[in-house]
PDB file of N, CA and C in Angstrom:
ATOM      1  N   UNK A   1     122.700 137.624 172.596  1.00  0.00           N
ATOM      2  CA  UNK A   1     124.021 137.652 172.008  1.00  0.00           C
ATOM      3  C   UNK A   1     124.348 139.105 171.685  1.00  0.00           C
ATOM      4  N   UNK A   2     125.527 139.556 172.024  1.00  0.00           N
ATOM      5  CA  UNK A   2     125.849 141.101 171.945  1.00  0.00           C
ATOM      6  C   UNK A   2     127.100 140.926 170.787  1.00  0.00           C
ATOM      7  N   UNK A   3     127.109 141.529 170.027  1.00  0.00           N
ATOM      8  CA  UNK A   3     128.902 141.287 169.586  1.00  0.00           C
ATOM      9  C   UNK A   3     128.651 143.003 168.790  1.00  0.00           C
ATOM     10  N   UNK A   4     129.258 143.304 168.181  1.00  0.00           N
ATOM     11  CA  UNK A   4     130.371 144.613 167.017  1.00  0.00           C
ATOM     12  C   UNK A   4     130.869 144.144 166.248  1.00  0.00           C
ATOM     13  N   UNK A   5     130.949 144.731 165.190  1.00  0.00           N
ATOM     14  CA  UNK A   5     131.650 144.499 163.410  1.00  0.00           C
ATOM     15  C   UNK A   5     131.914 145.656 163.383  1.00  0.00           C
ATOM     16  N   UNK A   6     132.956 146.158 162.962  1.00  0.00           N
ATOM     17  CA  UNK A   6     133.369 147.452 162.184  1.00  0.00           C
ATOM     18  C   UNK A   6     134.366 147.284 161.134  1.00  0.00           C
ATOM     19  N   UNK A   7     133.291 147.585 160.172  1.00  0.00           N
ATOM     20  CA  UNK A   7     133.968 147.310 158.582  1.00  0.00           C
ATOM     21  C   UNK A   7     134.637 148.418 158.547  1.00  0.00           C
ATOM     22  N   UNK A   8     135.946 148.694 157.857  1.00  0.00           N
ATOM     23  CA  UNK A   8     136.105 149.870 157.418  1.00  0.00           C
ATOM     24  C   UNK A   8     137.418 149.922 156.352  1.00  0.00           C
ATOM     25  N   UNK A   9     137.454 150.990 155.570  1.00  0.00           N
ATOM     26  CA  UNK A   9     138.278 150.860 154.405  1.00  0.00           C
ATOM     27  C   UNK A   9     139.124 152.059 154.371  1.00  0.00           C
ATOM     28  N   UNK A  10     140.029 152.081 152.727  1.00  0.00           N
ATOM     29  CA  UNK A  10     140.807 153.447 152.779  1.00  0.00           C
ATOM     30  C   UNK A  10     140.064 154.329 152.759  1.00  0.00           C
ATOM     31  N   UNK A  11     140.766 155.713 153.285  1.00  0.00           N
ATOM     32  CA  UNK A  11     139.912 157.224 152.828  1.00  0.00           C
ATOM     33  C   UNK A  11     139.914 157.506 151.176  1.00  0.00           C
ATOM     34  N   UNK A  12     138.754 157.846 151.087  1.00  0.00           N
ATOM     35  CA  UNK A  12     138.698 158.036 149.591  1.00  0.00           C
ATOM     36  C   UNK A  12     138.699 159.467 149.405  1.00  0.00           C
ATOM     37  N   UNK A  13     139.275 160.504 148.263  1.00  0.00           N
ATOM     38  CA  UNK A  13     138.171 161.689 147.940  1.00  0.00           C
ATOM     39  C   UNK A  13     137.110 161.555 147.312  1.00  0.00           C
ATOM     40  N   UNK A  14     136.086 162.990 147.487  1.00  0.00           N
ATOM     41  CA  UNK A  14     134.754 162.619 146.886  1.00  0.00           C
ATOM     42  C   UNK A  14     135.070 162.498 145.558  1.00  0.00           C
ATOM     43  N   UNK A  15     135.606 163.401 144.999  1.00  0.00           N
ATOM     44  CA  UNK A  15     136.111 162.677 143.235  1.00  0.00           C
ATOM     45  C   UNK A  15     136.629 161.491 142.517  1.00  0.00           C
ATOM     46  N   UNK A  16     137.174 160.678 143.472  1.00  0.00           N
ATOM     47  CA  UNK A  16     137.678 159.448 143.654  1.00  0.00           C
ATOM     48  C   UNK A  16     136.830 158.353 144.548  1.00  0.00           C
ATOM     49  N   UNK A  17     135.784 157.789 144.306  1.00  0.00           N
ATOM     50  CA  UNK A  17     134.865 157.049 145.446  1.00  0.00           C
ATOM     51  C   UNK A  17     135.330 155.519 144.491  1.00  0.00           C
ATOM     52  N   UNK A  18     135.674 155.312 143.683  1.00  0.00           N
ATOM     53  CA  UNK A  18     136.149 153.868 142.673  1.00  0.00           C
ATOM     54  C   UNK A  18     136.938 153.675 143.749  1.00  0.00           C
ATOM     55  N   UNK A  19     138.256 154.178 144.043  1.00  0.00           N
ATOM     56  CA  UNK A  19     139.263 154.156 144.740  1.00  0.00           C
ATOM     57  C   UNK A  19     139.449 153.609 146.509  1.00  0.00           C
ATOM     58  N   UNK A  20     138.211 153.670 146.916  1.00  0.00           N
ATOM     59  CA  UNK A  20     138.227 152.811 148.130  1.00  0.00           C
ATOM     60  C   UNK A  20     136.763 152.578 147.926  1.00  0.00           C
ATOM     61  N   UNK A  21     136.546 151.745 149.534  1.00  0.00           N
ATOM     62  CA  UNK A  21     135.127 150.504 149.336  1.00  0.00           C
ATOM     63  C   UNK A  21     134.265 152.069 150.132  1.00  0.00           C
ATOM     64  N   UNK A  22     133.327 151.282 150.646  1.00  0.00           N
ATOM     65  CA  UNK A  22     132.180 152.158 151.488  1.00  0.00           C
ATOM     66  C   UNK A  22     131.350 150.948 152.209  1.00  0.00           C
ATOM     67  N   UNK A  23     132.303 151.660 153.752  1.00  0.00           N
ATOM     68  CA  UNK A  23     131.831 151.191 154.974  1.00  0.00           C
ATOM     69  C   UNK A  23     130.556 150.752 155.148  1.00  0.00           C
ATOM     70  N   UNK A  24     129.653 152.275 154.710  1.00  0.00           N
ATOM     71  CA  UNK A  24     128.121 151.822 155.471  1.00  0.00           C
ATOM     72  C   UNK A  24     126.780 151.365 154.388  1.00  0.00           C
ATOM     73  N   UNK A  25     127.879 150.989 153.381  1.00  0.00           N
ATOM     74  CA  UNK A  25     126.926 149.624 152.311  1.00  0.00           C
ATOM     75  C   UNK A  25     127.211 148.483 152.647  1.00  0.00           C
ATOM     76  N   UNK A  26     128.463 148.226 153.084  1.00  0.00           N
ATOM     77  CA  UNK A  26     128.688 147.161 153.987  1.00  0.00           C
ATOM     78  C   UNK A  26     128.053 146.616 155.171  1.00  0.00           C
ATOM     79  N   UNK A  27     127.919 148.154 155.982  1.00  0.00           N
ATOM     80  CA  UNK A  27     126.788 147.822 157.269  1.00  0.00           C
ATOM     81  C   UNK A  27     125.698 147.498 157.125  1.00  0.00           C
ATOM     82  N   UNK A  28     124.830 148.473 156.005  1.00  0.00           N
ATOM     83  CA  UNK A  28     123.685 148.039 155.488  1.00  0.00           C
ATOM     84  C   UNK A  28     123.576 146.706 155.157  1.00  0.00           C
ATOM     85  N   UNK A  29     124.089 146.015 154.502  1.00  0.00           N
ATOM     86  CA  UNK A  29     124.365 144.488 153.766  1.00  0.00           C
ATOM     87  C   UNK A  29     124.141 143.283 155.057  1.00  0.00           C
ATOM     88  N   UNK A  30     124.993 143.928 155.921  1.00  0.00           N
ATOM     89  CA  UNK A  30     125.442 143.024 157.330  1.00  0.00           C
ATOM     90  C   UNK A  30     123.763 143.328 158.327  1.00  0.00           C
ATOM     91  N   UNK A  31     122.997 144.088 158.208  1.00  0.00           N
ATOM     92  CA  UNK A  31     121.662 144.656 159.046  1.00  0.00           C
ATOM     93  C   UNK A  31     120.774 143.751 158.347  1.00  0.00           C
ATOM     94  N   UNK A  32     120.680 143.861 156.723  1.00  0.00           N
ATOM     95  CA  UNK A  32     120.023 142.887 156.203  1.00  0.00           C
ATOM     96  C   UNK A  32     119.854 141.248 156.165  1.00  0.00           C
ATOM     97  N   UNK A  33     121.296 140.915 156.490  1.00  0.00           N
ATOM     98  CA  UNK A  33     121.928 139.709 156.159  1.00  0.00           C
ATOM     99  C   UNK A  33     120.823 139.189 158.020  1.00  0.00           C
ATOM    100  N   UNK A  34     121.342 140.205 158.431  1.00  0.00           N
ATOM    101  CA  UNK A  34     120.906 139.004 159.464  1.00  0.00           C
ATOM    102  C   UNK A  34     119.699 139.554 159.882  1.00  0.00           C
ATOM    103  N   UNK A  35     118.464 139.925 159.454  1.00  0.00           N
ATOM    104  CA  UNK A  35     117.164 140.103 159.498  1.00  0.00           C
ATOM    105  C   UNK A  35     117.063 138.940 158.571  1.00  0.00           C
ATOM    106  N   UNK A  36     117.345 138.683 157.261  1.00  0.00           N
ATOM    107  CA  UNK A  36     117.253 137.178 156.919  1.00  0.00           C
ATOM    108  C   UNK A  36     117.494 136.199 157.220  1.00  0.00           C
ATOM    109  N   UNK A  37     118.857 136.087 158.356  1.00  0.00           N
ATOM    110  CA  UNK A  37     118.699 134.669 159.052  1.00  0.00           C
ATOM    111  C   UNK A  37     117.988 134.576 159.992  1.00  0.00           C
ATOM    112  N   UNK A  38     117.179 135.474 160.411  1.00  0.00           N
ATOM    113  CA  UNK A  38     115.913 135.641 161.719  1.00  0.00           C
ATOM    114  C   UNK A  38     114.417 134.951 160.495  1.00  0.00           C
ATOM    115  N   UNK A  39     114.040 135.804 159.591  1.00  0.00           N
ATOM    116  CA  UNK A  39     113.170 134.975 159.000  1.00  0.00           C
ATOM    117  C   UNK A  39     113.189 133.710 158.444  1.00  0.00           C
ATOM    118  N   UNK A  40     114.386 133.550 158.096  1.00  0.00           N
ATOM    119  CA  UNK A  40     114.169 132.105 157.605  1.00  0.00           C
ATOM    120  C   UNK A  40     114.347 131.044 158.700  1.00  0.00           C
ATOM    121  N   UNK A  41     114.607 131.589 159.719  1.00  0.00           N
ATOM    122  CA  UNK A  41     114.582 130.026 160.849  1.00  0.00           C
ATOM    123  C   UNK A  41     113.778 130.895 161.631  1.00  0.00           C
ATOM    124  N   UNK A  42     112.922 131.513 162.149  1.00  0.00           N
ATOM    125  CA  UNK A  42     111.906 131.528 163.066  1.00  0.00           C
ATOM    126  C   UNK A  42     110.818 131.517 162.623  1.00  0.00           C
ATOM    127  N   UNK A  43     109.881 130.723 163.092  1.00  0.00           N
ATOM    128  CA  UNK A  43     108.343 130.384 162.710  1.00  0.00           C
ATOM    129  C   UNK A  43     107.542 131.545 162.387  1.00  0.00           C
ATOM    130  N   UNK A  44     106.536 132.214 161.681  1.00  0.00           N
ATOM    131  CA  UNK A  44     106.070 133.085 161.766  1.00  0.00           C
ATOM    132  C   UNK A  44     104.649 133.213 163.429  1.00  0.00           C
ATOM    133  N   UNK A  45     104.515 132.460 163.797  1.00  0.00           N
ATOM    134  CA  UNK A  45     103.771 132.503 165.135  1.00  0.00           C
ATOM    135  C   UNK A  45     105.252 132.614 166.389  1.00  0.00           C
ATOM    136  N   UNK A  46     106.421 132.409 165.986  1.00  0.00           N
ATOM    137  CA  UNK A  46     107.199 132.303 167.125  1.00  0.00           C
ATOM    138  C   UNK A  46     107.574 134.000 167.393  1.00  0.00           C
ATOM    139  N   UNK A  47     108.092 134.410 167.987  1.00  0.00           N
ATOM    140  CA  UNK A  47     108.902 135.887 167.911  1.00  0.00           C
ATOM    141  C   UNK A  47     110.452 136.033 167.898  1.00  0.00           C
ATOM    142  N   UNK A  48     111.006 136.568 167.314  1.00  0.00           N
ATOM    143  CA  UNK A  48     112.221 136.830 167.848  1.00  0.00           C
ATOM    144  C   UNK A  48     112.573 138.457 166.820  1.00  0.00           C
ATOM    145  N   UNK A  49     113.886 139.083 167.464  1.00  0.00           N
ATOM    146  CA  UNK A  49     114.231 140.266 167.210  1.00  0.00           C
ATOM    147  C   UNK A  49     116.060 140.601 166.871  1.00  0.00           C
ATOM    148  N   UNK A  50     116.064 141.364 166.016  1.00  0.00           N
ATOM    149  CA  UNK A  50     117.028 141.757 165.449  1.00  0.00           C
ATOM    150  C   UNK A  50     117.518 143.265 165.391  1.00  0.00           C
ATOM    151  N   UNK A  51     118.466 143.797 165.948  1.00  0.00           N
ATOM    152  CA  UNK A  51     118.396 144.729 166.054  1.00  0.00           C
ATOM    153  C   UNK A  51     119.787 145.307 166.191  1.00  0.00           C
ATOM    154  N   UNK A  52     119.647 146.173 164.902  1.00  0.00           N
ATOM    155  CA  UNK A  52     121.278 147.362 164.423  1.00  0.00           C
ATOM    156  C   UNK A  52     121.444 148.536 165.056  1.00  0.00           C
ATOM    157  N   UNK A  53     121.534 148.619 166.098  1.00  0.00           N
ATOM    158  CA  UNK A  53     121.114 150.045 166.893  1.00  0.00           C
ATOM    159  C   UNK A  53     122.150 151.453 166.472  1.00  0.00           C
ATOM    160  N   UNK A  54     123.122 151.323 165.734  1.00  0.00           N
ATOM    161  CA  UNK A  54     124.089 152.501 165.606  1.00  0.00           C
ATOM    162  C   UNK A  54     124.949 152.293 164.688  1.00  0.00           C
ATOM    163  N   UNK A  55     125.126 153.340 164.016  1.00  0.00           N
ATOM    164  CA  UNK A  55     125.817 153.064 162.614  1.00  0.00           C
ATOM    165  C   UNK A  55     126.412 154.530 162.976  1.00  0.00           C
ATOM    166  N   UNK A  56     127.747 154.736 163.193  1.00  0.00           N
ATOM    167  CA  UNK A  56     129.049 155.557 163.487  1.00  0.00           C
ATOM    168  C   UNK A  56     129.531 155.784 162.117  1.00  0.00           C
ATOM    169  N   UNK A  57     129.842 157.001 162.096  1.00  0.00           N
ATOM    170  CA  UNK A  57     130.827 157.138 160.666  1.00  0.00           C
ATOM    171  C   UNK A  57     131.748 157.818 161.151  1.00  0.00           C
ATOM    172  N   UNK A  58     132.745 158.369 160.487  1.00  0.00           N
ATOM    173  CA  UNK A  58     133.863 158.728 161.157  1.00  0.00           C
ATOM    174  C   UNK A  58     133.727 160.468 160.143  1.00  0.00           C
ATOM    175  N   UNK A  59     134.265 161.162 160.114  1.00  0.00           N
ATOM    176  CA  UNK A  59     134.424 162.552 160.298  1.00  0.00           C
ATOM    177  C   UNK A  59     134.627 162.150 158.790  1.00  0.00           C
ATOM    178  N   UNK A  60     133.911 162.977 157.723  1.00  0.00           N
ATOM    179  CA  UNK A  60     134.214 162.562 156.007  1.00  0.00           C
ATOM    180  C   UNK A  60     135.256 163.344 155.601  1.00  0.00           C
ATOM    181  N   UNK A  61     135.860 163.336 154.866  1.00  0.00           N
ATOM    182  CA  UNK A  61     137.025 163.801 153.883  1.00  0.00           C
ATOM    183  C   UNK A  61     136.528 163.946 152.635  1.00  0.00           C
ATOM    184  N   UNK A  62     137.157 165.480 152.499  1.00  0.00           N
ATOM    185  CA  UNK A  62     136.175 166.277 151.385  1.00  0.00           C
ATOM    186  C   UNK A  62     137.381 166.726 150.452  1.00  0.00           C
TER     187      UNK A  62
END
């Protein structure tokens, strides 16, 4: 199964980070989330794999 998610929110300044979300705690969250639906339904003798290969950010605003 192949698919893409791209979370993404307003630009924030760095003095202002309350003021919009953050993308790549989101990604993080979403990498985790589904390494847990791999352990909890595959056997520990069975195999299977999960895998977040690239996490893009976009050019920061300073």
């Amino acid at each position: 199964m192949l698919f893409s998610i791209s979370p993404s929110s307003a630009a924030v300044r760095t003095a202002r980070p309350e003021a919009g979300g953050d993308p790549v705690m989101v990604g993080s969250y979403i990498a985790t989330a589904l390494q847990t639906i791999v352990s909890r339904n595959v056997k520990p003798v069975d195999t299977a794999v999960v895998t977040s290969p690239d996490f893009t950010l976009a050019t920061p605003i300073t």
